[in-house]
C-alpha atoms as a PDB file:
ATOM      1  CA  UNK A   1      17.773  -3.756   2.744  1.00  0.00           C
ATOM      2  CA  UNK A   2      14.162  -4.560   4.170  1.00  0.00           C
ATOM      3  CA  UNK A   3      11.502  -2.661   3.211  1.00  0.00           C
ATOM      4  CA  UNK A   4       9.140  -1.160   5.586  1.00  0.00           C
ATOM      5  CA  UNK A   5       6.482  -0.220   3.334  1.00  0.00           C
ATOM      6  CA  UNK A   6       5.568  -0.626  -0.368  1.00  0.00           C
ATOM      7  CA  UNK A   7       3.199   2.159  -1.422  1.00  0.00           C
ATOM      8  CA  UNK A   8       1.010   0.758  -4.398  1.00  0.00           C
ATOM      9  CA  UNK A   9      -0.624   3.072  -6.347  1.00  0.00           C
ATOM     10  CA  UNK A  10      -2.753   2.314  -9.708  1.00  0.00           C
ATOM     11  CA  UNK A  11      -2.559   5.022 -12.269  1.00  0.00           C
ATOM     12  CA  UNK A  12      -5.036   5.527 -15.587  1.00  0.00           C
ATOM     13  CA  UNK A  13      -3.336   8.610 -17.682  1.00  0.00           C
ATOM     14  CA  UNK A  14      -2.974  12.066 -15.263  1.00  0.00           C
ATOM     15  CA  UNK A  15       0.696  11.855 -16.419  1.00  0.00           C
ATOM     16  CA  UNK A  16       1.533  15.377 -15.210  1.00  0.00           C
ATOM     17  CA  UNK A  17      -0.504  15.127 -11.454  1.00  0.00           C
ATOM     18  CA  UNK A  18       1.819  11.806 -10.900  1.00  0.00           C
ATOM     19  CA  UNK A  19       5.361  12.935 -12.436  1.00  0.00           C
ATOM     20  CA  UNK A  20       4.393  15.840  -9.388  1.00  0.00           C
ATOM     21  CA  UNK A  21       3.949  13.391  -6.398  1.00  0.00           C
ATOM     22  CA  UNK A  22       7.086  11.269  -7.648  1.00  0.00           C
ATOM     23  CA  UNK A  23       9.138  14.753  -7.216  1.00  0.00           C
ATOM     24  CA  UNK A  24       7.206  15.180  -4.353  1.00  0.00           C
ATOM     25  CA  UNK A  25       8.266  11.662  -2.929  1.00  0.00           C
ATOM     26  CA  UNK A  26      11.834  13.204  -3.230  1.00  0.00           C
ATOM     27  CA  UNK A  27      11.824  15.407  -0.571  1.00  0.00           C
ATOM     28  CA  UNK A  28      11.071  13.310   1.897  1.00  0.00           C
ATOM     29  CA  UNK A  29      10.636   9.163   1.203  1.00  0.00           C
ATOM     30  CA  UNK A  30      12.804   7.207   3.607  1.00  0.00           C
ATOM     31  CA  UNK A  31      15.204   4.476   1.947  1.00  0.00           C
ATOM     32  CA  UNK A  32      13.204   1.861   3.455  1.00  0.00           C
ATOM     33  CA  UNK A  33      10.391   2.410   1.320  1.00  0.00           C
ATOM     34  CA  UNK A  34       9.309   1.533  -2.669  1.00  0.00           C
ATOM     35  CA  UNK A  35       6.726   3.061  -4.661  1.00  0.00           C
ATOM     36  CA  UNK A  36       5.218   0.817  -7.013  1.00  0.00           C
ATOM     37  CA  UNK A  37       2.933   2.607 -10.132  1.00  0.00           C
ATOM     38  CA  UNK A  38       0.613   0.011 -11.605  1.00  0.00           C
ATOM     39  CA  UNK A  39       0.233   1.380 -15.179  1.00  0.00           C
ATOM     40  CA  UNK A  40      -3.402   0.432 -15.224  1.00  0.00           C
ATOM     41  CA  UNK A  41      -4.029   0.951 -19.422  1.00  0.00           C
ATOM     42  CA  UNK A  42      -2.946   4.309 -20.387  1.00  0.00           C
ATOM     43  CA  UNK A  43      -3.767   5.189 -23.711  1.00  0.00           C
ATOM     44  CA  UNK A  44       0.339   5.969 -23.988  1.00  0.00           C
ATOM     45  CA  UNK A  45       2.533   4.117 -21.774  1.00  0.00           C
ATOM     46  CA  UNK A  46       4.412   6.209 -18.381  1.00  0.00           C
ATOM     47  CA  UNK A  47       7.525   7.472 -19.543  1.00  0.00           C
ATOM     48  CA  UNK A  48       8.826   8.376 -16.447  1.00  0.00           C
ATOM     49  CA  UNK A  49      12.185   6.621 -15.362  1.00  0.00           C
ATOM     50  CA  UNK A  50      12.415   5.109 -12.390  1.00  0.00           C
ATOM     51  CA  UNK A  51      16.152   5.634 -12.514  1.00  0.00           C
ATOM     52  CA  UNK A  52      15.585   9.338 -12.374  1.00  0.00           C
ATOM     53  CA  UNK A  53      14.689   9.541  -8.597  1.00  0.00           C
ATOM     54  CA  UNK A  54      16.214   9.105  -5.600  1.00  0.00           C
ATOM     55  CA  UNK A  55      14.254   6.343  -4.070  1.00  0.00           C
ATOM     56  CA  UNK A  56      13.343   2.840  -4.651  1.00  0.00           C
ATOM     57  CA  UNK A  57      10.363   3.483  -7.546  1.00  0.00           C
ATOM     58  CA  UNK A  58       8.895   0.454 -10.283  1.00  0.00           C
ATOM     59  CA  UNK A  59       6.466   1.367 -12.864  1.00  0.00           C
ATOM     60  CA  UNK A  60       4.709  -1.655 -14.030  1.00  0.00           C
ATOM     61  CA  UNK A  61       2.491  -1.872 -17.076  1.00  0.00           C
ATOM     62  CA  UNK A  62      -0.490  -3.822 -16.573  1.00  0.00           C
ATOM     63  CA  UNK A  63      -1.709  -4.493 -19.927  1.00  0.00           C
ATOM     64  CA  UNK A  64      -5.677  -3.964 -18.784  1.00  0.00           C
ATOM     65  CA  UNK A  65      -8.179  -2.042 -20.548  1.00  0.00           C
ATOM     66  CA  UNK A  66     -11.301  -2.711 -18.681  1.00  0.00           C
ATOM     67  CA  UNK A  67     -13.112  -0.082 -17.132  1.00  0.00           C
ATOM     68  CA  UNK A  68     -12.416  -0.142 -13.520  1.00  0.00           C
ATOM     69  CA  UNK A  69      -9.607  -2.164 -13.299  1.00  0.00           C
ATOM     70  CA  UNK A  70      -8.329  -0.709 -10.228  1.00  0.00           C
ATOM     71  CA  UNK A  71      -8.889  -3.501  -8.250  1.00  0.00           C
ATOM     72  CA  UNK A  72      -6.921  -6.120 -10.383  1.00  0.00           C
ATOM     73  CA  UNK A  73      -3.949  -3.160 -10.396  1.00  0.00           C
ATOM     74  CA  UNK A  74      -4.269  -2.955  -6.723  1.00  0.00           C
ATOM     75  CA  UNK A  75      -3.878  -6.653  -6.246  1.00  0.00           C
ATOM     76  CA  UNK A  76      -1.205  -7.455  -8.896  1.00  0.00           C
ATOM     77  CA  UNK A  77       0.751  -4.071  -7.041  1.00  0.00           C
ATOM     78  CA  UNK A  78       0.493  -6.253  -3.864  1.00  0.00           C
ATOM     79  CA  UNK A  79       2.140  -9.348  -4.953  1.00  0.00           C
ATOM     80  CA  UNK A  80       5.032  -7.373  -6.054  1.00  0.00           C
ATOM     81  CA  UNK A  81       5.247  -5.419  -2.813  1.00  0.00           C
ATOM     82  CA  UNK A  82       8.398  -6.387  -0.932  1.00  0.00           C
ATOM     83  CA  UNK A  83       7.122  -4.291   2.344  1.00  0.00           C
ATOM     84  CA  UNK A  84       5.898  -5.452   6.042  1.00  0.00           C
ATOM     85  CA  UNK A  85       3.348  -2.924   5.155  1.00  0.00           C
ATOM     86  CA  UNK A  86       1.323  -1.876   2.187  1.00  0.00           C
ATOM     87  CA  UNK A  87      -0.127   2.009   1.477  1.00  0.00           C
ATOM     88  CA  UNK A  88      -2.584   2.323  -0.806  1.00  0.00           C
ATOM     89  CA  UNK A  89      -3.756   5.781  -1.568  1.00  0.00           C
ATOM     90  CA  UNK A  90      -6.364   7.099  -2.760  1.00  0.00           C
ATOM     91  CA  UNK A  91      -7.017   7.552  -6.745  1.00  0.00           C
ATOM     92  CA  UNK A  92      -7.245  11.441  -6.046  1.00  0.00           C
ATOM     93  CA  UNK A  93      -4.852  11.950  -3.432  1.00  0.00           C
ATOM     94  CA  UNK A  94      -1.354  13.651  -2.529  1.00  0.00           C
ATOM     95  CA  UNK A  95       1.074  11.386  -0.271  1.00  0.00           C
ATOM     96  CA  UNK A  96       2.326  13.838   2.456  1.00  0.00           C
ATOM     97  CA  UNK A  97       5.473  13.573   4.377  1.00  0.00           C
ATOM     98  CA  UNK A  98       3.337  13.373   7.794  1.00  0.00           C
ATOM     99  CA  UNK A  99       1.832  10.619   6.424  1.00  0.00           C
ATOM    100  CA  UNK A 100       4.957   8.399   6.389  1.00  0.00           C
ATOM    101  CA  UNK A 101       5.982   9.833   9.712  1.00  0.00           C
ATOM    102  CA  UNK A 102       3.045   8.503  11.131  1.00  0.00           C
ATOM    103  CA  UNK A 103       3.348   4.984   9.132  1.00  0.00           C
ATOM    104  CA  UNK A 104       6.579   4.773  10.697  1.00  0.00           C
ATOM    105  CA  UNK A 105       6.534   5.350  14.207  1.00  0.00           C
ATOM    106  CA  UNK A 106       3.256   3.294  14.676  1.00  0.00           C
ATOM    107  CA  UNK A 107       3.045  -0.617  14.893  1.00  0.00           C
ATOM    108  CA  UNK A 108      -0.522  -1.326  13.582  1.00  0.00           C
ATOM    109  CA  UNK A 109      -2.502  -3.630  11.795  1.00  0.00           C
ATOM    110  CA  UNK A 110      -4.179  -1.136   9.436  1.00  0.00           C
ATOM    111  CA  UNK A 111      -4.667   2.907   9.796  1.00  0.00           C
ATOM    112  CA  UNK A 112      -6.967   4.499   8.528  1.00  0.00           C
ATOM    113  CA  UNK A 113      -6.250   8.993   7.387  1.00  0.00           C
ATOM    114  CA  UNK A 114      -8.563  11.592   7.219  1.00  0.00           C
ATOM    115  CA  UNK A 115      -8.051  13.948   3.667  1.00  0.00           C
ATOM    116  CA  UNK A 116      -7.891  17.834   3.375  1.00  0.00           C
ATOM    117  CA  UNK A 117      -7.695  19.656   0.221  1.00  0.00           C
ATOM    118  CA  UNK A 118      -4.177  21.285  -1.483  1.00  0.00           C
ATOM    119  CA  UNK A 119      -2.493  21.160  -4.445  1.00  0.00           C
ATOM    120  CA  UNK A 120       1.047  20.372  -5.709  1.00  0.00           C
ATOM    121  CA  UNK A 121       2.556  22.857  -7.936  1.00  0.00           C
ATOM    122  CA  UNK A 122       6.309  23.581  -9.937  1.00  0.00           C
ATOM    123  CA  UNK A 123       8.236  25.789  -7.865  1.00  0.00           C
ATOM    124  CA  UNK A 124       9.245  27.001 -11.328  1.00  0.00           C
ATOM    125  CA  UNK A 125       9.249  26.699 -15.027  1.00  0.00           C
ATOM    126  CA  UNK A 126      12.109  23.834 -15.062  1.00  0.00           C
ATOM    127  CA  UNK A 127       9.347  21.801 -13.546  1.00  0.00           C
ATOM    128  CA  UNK A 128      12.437  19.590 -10.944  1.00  0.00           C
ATOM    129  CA  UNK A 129      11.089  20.501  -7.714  1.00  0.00           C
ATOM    130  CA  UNK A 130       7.000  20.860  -6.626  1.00  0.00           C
ATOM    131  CA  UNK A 131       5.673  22.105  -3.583  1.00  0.00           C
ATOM    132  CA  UNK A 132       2.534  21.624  -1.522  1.00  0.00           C
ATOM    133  CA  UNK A 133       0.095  24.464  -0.979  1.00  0.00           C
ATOM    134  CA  UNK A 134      -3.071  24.565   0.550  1.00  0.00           C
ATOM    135  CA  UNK A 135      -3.866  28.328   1.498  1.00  0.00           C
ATOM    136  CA  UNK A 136      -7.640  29.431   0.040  1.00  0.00           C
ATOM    137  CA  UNK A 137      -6.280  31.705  -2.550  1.00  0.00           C
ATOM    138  CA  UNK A 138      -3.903  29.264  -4.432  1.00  0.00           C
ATOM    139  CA  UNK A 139      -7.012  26.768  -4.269  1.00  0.00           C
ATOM    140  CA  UNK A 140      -9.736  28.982  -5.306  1.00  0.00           C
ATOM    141  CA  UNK A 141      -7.548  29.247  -8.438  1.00  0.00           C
ATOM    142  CA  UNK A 142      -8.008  25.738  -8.548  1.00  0.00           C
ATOM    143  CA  UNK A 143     -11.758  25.876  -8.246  1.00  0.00           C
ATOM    144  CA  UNK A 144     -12.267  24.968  -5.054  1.00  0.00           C
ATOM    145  CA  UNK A 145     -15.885  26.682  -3.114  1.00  0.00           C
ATOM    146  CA  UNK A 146     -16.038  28.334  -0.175  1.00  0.00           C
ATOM    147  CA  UNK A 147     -18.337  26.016   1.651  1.00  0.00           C
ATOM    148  CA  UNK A 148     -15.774  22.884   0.551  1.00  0.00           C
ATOM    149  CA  UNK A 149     -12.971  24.270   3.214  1.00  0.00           C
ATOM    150  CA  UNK A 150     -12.769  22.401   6.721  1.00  0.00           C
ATOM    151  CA  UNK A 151     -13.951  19.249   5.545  1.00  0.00           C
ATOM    152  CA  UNK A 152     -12.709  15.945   6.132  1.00  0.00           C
ATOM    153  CA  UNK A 153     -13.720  12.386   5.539  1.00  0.00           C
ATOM    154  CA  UNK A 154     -12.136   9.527   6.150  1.00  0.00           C
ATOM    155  CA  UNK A 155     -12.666   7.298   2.898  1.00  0.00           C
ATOM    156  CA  UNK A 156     -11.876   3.621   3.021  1.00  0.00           C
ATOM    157  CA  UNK A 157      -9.712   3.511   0.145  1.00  0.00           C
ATOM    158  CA  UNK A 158      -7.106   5.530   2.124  1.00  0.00           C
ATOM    159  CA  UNK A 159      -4.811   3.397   4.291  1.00  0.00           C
ATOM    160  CA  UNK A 160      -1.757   1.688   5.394  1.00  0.00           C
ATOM    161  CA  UNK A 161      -1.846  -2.197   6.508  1.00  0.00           C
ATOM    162  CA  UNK A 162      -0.099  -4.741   7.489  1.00  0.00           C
ATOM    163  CA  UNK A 163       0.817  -6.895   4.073  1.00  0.00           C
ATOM    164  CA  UNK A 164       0.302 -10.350   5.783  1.00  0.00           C
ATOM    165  CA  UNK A 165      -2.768  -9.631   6.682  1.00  0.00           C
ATOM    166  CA  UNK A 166      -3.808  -8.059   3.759  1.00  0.00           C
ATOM    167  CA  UNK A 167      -3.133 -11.147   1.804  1.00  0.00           C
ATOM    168  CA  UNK A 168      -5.062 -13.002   4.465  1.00  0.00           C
ATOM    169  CA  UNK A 169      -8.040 -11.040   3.785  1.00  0.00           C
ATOM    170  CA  UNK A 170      -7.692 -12.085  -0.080  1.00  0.00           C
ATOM    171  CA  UNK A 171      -7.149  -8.752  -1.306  1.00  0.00           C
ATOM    172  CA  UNK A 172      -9.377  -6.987  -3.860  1.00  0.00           C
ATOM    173  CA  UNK A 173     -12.620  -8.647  -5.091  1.00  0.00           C
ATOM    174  CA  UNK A 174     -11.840  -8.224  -8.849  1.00  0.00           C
ATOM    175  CA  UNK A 175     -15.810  -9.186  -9.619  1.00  0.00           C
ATOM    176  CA  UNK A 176     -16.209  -5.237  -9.250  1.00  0.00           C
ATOM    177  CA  UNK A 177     -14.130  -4.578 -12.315  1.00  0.00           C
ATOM    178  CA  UNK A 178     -16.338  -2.722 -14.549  1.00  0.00           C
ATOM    179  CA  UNK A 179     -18.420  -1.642 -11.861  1.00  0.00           C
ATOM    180  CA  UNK A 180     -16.859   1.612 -11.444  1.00  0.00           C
ATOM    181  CA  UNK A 181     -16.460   1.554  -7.514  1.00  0.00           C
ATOM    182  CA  UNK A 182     -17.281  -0.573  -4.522  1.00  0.00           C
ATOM    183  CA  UNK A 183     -14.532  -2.591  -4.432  1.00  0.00           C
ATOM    184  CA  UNK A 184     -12.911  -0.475  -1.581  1.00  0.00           C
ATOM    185  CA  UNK A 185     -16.303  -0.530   0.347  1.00  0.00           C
ATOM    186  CA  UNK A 186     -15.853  -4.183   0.056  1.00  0.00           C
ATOM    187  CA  UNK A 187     -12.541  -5.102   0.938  1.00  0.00           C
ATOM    188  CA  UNK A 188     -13.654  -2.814   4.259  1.00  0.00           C
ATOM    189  CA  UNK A 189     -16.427  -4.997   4.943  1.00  0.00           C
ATOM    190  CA  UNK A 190     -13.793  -7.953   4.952  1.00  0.00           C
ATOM    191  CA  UNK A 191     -11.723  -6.172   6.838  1.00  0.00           C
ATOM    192  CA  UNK A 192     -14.079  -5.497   9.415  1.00  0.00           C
ATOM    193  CA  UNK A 193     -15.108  -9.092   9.494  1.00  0.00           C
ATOM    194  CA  UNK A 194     -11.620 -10.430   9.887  1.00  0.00           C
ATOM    195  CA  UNK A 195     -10.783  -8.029  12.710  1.00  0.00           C
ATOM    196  CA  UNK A 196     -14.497  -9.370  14.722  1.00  0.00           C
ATOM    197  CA  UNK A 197     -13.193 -12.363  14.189  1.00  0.00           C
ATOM    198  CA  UNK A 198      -9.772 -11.726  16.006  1.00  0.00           C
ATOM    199  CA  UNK A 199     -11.023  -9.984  19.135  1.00  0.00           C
ATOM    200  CA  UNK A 200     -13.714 -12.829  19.747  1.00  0.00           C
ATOM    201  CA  UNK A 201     -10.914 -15.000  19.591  1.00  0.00           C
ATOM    202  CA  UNK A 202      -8.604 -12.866  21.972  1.00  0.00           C
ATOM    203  CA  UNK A 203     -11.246  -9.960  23.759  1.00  0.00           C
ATOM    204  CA  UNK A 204      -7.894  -8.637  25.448  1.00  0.00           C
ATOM    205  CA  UNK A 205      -5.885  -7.780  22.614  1.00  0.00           C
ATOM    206  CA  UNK A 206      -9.354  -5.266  20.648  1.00  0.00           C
ATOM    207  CA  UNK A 207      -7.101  -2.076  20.883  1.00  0.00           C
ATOM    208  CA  UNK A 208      -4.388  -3.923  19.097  1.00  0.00           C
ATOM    209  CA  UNK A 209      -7.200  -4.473  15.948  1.00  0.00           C
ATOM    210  CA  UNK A 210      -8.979  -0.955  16.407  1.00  0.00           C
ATOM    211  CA  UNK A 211      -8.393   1.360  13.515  1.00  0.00           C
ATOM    212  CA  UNK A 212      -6.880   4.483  13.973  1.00  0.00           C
ATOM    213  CA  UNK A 213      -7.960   7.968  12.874  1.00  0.00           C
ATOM    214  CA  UNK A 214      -5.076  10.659  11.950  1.00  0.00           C
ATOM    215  CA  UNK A 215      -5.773  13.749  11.539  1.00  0.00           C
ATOM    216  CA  UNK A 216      -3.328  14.842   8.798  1.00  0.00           C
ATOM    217  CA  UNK A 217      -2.521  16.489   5.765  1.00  0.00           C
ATOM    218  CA  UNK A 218      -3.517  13.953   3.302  1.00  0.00           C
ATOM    219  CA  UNK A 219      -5.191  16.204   0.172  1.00  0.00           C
ATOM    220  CA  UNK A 220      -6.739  16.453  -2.894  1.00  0.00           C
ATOM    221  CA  UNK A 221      -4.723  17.942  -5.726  1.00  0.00           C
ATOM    222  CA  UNK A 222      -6.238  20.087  -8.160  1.00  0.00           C
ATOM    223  CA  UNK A 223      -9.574  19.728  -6.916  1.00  0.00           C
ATOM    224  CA  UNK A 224     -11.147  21.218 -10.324  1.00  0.00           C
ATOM    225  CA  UNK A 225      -9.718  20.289 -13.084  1.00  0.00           C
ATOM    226  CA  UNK A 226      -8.493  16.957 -12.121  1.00  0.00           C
ATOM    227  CA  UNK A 227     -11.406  15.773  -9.696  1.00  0.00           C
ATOM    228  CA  UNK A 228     -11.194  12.471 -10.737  1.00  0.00           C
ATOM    229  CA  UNK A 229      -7.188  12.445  -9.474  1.00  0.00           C
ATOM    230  CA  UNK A 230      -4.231  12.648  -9.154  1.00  0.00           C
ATOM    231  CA  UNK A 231      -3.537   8.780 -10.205  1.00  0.00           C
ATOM    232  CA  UNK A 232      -6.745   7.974 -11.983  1.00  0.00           C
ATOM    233  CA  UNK A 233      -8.624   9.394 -15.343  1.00  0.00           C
ATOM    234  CA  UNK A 234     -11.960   7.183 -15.961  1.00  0.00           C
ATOM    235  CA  UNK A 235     -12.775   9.193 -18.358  1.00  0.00           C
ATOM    236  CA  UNK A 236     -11.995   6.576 -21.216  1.00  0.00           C
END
């Protein structure tokens, strides 16, 4: 089978927040698809088995204990991608069914998602099934302020893109490990060059570069105890 898209995600600890979105990717990830979990120097290895869901899922141990080695992860999760199209999401971000929908009715060269705040939670004690919440009350429980609801960014470290163009671009600038951040303001920047590049060459085809803005459920889990994500823990 092809695979549409390979969704790459680095993880540092938060063992609980990503056993959630791998249930979560049950509900709803088409058999086209692979998640691949970089295992970016936990302090104990995942112990989740791929084998125990019902999609196509690798964990792979990196074996890096820099500070800020997200960018290495991210690149090393790209060579093993087998999809037309990468997803990387964010370090602090739940993967949301409307998310893929949009992925895959869309041909694109890279999209771009705006992010909302909710939490994944066990629908019970057995801890087999999650769902996704994002009413006021469940995340005030959380933490979350008042003033915080109704906003949305767009961060650039939120997107899906096409893989051959990806590697084109040369992929993460791994000069920013130990940097803590900046390499996804980077590989923007290249982005953005590459794409000014392509509609000087061809002026006719700019809508086919443009990026495109979705407004969708893309959200922060447990946006006070876990701040720093659902995939990542820099606190070393």
């Amino acid at each position: 089978m092809d695979i549409k898209c390979s969704i790459v995600i680095p993880v540092l600890q938060s063992y609980e927040p990503l056993r959630r979105q791998l249930l979560y990717f049950e509900q709803f990830l088409p058999d086209d698809w692979e998640v691949i979990v970089m295992d970016d120097g936990s302090d104990l290895p995942i112990m989740e088995d791929p084998n125990d869901y019902n999609y196509h899922l690798k964990i792979v141990p990196t074996g890096d204990y820099r500070n800020w080695s997200q960018p290495a992860a991210r690149n090393a999760g790209v060579k093993l991608a087998k999809g037309k199209y990468i997803f990387m999401p964010a370090v602090d971000h739940i993967v949301t069914p409307d998310v893929v929908q949009c992925i895959n009715a869309e041909k694109f060269i890279r999209m771009n998602f705006y992010r909302h705040w909710g939490v994944l939670e066990y629908t019970d004690d057995s801890k087999k099934d999650v769902i996704i919440k994002t009413d006021f009350a469940t995340l005030q429980r959380y933490g979350l302020k008042e003033n915080l609801i109704g906003r949305k960014t767009v961060p650039y470290d939120i997107y899906a893109m096409r893989k051959d163009i990806w590697l084109e671009i040369g992929g993460y600038d791994e000069s920013f490990v130990g940097k803590y951040g900046g390499d996804d303001v980077a590989f923007a920047k290249e982005y953005a060059k590459y794409i000014d590049g392509k509609v000087r060459e061809n002026p006719e085809k700019k809508p086919d570069y443009e990026i495109r803005l979705r407004d969708l459920i893309y959200v922060y889990p447990d946006p006070a105890r876990d701040l720093l994500g659902l995939f990542h823990n820099l606190k070393r």
